[in-house]
Protein backbone atom coordinates (compact mmCIF):
# COMPACT_ATOMS: atom_id res chain seq x y z
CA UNK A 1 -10.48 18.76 -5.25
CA UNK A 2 -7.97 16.32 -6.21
CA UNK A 3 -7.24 15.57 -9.93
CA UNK A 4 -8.13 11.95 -11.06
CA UNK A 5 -5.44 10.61 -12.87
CA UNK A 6 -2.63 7.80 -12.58
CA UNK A 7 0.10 8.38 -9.97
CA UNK A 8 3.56 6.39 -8.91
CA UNK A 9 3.82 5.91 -5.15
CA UNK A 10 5.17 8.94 -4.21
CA UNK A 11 2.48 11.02 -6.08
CA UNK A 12 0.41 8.54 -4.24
CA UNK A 13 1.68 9.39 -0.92
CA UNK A 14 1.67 12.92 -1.21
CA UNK A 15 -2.45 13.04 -1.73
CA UNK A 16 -2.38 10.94 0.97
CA UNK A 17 -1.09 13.28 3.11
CA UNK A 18 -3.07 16.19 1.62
CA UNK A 19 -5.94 14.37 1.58
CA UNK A 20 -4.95 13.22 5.48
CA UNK A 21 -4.62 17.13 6.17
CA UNK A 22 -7.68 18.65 4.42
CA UNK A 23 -10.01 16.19 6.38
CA UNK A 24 -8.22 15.35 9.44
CA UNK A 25 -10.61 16.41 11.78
CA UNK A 26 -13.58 14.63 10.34
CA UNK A 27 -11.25 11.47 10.14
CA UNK A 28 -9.77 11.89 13.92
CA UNK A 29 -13.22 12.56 15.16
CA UNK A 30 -14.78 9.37 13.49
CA UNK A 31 -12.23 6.93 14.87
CA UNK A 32 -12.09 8.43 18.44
CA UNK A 33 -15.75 7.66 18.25
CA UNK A 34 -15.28 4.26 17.29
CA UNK A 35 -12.11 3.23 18.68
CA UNK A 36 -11.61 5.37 21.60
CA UNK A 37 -13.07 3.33 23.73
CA UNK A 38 -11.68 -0.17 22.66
CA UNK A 39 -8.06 1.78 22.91
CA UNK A 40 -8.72 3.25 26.65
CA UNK A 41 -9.19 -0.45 27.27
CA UNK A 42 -6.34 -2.31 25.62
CA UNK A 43 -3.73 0.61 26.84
CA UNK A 44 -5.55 -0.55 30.52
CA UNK A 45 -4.92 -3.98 29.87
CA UNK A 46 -1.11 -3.26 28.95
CA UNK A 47 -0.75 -1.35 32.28
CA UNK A 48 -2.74 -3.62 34.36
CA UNK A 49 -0.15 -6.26 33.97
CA UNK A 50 -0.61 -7.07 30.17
CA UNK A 51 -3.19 -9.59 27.85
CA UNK A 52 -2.08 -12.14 29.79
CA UNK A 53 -3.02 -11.31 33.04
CA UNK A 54 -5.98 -9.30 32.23
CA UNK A 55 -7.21 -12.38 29.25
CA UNK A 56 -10.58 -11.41 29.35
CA UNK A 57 -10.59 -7.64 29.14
CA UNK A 58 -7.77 -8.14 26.65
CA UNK A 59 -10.18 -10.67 24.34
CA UNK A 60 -12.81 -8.06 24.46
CA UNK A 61 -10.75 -4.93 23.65
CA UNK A 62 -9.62 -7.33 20.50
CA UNK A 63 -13.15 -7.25 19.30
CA UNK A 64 -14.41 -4.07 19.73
CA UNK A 65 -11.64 -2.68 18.33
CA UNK A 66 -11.46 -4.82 15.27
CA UNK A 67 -15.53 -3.92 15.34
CA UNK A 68 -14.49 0.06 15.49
CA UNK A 69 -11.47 -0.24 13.05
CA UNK A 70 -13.98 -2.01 10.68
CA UNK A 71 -17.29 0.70 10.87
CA UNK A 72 -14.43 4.13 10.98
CA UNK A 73 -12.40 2.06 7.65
CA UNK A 74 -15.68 2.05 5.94
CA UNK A 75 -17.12 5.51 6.88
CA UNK A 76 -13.16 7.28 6.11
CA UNK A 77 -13.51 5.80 2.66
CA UNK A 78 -16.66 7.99 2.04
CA UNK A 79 -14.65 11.10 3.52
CA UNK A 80 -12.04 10.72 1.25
CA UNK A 81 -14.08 10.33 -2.04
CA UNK A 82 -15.97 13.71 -0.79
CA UNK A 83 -12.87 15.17 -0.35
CA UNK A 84 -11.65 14.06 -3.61
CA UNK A 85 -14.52 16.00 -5.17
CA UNK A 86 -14.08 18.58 -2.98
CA UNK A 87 -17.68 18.06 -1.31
CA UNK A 88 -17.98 19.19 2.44
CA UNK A 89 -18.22 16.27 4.24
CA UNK A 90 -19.46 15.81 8.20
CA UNK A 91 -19.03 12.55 10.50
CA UNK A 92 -22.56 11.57 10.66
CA UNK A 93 -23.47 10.66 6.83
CA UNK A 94 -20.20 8.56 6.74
CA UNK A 95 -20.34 6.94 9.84
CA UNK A 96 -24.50 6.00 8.49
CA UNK A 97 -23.29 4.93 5.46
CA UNK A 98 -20.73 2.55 6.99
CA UNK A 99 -22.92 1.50 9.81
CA UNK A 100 -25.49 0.59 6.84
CA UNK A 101 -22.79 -1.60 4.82
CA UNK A 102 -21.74 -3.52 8.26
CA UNK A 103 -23.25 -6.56 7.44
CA UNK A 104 -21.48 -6.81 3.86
CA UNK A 105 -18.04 -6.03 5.12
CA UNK A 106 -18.12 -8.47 8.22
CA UNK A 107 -19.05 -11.39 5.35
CA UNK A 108 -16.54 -9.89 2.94
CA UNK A 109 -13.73 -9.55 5.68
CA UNK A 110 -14.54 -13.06 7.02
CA UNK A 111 -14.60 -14.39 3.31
CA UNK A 112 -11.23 -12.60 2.62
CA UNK A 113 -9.44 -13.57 5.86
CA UNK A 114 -10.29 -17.03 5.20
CA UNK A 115 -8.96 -17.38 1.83
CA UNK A 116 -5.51 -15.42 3.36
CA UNK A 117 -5.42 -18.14 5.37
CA UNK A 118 -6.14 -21.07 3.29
CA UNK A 119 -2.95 -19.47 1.03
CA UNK A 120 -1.16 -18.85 3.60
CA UNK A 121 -0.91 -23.17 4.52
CA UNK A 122 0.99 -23.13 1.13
CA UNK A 123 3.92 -21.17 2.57
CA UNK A 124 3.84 -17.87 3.16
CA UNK A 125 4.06 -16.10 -0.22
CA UNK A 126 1.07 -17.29 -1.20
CA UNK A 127 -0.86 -15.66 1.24
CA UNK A 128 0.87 -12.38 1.18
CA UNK A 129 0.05 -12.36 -2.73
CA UNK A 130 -3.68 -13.19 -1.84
CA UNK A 131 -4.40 -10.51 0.47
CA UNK A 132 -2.68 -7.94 -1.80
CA UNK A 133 -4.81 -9.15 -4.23
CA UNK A 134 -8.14 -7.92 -2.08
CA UNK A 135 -7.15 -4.71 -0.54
CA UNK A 136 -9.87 -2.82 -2.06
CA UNK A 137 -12.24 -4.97 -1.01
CA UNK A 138 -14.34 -2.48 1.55
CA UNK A 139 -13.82 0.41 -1.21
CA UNK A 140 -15.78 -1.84 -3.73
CA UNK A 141 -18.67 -2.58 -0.71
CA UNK A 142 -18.37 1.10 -0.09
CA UNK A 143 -18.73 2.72 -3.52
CA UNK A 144 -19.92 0.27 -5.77
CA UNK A 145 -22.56 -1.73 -3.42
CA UNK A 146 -21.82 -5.13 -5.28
CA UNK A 147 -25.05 -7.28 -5.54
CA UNK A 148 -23.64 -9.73 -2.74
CA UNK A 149 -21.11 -9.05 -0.10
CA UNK A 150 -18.70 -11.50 -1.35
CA UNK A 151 -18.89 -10.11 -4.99
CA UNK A 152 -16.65 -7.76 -3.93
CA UNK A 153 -13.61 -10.20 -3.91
CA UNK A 154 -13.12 -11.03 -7.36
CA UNK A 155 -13.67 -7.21 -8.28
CA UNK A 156 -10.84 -6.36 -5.66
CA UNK A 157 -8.82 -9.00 -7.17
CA UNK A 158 -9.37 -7.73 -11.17
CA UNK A 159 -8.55 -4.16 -9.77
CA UNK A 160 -5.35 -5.31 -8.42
CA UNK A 161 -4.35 -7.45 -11.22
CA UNK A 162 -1.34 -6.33 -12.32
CA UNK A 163 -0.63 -4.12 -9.62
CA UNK A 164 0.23 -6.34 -6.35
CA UNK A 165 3.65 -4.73 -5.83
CA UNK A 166 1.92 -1.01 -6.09
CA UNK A 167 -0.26 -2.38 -3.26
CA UNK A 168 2.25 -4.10 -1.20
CA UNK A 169 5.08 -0.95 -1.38
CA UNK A 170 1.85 1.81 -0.44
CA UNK A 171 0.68 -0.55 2.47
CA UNK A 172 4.16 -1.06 3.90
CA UNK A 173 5.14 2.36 3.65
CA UNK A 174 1.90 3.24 5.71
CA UNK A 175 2.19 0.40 8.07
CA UNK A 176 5.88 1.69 9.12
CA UNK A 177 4.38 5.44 9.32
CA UNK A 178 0.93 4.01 11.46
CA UNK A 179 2.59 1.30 13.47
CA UNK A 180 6.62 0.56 13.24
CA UNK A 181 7.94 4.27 13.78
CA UNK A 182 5.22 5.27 16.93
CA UNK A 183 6.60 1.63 18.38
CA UNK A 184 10.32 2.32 18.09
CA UNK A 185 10.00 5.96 19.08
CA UNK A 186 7.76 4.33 22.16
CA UNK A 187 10.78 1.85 23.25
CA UNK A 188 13.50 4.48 22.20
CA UNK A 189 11.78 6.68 25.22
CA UNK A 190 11.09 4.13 27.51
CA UNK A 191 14.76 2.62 27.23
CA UNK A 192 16.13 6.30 27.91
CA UNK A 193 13.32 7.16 30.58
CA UNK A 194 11.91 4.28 32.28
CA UNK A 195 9.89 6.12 34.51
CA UNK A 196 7.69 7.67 31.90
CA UNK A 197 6.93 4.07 30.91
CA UNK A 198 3.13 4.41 31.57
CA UNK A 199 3.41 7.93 29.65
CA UNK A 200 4.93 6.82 26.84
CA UNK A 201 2.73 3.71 26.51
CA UNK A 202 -0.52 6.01 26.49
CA UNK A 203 1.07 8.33 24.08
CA UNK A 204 1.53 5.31 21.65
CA UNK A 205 -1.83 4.08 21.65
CA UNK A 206 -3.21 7.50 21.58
CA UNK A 207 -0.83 8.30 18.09
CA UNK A 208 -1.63 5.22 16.06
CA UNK A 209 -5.26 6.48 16.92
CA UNK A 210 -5.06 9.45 15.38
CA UNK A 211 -2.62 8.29 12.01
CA UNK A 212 -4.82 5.06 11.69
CA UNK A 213 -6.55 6.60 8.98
CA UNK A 214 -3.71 6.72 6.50
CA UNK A 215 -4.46 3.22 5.92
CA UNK A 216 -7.96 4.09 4.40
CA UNK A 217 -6.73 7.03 2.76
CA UNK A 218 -4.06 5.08 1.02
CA UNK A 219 -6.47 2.01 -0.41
CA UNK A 220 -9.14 4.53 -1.45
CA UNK A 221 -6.40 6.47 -3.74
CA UNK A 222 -5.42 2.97 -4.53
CA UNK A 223 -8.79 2.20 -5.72
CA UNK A 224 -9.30 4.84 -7.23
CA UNK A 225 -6.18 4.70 -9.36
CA UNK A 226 -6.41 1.32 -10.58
CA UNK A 227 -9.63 2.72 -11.93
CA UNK A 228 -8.62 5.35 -13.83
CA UNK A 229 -5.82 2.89 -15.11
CA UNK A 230 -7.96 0.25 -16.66
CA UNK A 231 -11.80 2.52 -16.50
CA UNK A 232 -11.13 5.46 -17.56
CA UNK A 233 -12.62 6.63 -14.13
CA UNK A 234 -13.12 10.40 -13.54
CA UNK A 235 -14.66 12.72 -11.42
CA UNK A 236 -17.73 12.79 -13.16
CA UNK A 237 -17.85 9.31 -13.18
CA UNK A 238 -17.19 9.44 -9.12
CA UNK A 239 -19.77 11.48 -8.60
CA UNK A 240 -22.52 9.84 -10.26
CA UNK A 241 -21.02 6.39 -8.44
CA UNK A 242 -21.29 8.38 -4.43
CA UNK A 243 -24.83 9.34 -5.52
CA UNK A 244 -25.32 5.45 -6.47
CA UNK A 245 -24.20 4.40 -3.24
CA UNK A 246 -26.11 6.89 -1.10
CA UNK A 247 -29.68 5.26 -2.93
CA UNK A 248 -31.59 2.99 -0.73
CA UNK A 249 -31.30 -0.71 -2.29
C-alpha cells in the first residue's frame, strides 16, 4: 500500500519503480497481450527492408499498436490504483474495464490530439504547454467516468494547473528510461557488432515492451498527486472513487 501524500519528482519516481516492481507481471502480461502482436509486426517491417518498403504492413502495425498502447494505458491505470491500495489485482478486470471505457478515450485522445495540434501552428511552445496541460486525461476517463468523454479535458487541464513543469520533468525522465536509453544502447551494439543487427533490433522492440508501462505508472501517481495537492484526496477517498468506476452507468 502506498501512502497518499504530496511527493517531488524523485519521491515520484521511486513509487514508480516500486509500484513498476510490485505489479510487473500483471502490467507485462497486459501489454504483451495487447501489443505483442502489433510489435512482432513493426520489428518485421524494420527487418523486411523498413516502413518504406513494407508501407502497408508498416501503416497497419501503426494502428494496432496505437489501438493496444491505448486499451493496456487504460487497463495499467486500474492496476496501479489497486496496487496503491494494496488490493490484489489480475489482468482480466483491468483489461474489461479499459475495453469498456474504449469509446471515451478514442474521443478524448482524438479531442486532445487535435487541440495539440491546433497549438502547436502557433510555434511550438504552445503545443508542448497544451499537451502537458492534459496528461491525465485517460486517468480522469478511468477513475472518475466524466459524464462525456471530452469532459475529461478541462478536468485534466485544472489538475495540471500549476503544475506543467512537474508533468513535463516526470514524462521526460520516463521517455529517456522507455525510449532514448533502449535506442542508444540498440545503436551502441549494432555500431560495435554489426552482425547482431537483427538481434539487437528484436531485443529493442521487445524492451520498450516490457518498460512501456512506466509511462502509465508515472501519470497515475501524477494524478493522483495533484489530487491530494488541491483535494485533499486519500485512500479512503480512492477507494470509494474505484468502486464508483467499477458501477455500471
Amino acid at each position: 500500500m502506498l501512502e497518499l501524500r504530496p511527493m517531488s519528482i524523485g519521491e515520484m519516481l521511486d513509487a514508480m519503480f516500486g509500484v513498476y516492481r510490485t505489479a510487473f507481471a500483471v502490467m507485462a502480461s497486459i501489454v504483451i497481450i495487447c501489443q505483442g502482436l502489433p510489435t512482432i509486426l513493426y520489428t518485421y517491417v524494420l527487418l523486411a527492408g523498413g516502413p518504406f518498403v513494407q508501407l502497408e504492413l508498416f501503416a497497419v502495425s501503426l494502428l494496432f499498436s496505437g489501438l493496444g498502447a491505448t486499451i493496456s494505458g487504460a487497463a495499467i491505470i486500474r492496476v496501479v490504483s489497486a496496487t496503491v491500495l494494496g488490493d490484489a489485482v489480475d489482468v482480466g478486470g483491468p483489461l474489461r474495464a479499459a475495453l469498456h471505457a474504449f469509446v471515451p478515450l478514442f474521443i478524448a485522445g482524438l479531442a486532445r490530439l487535435l487541440l495539440v495540434l491546433l497549438a502547436a501552428l502557433f510555434f511550438i511552445l504552445p503545443g508542448v504547454i497544451v499537451a502537458l496541460g492534459y496528461v491525465v486525461v485517460e486517468q480522469v476517463i478511468m477513475l472518475e467516468r466524466p459524464a462525456r468523454a471530452v469532459d475529461a479535458l478541462p478536468r485534466s487541464w485544472a489538475l495540471t494547473h500549476g503544475f506543467k513543469g512537474k508533468a513535463f520533468g516526470l514524462g521526460l525522465m520516463v521517455l529517456v528510461f522507455v525510449q532514448l536509453l533502449p535506442v542508444i544502447g540498440a545503436g551502441a551494439l549494432t555500431a560495435l557488432m554489426p552482425a547482431l543487427e537483427t538481434h539487437v533490433q528484436i531485443g529493442t522492440s521487445l524492451l520498450q515492451l516490457v518498460l512501456f508501462p512506466l509511462l502509465p505508472v508515472t501519470f497515475t501517481l501524477l494524478y493522483y498527486d495533484l489530487r491530494v495537492r488541491k483535494e485533499a484526496f486519500d485512500l479512503e477517498f480512492l477507494s470509494a472513487q474505484l468502486e464508483l468506476a467499477d458501477t455500471p452507468a
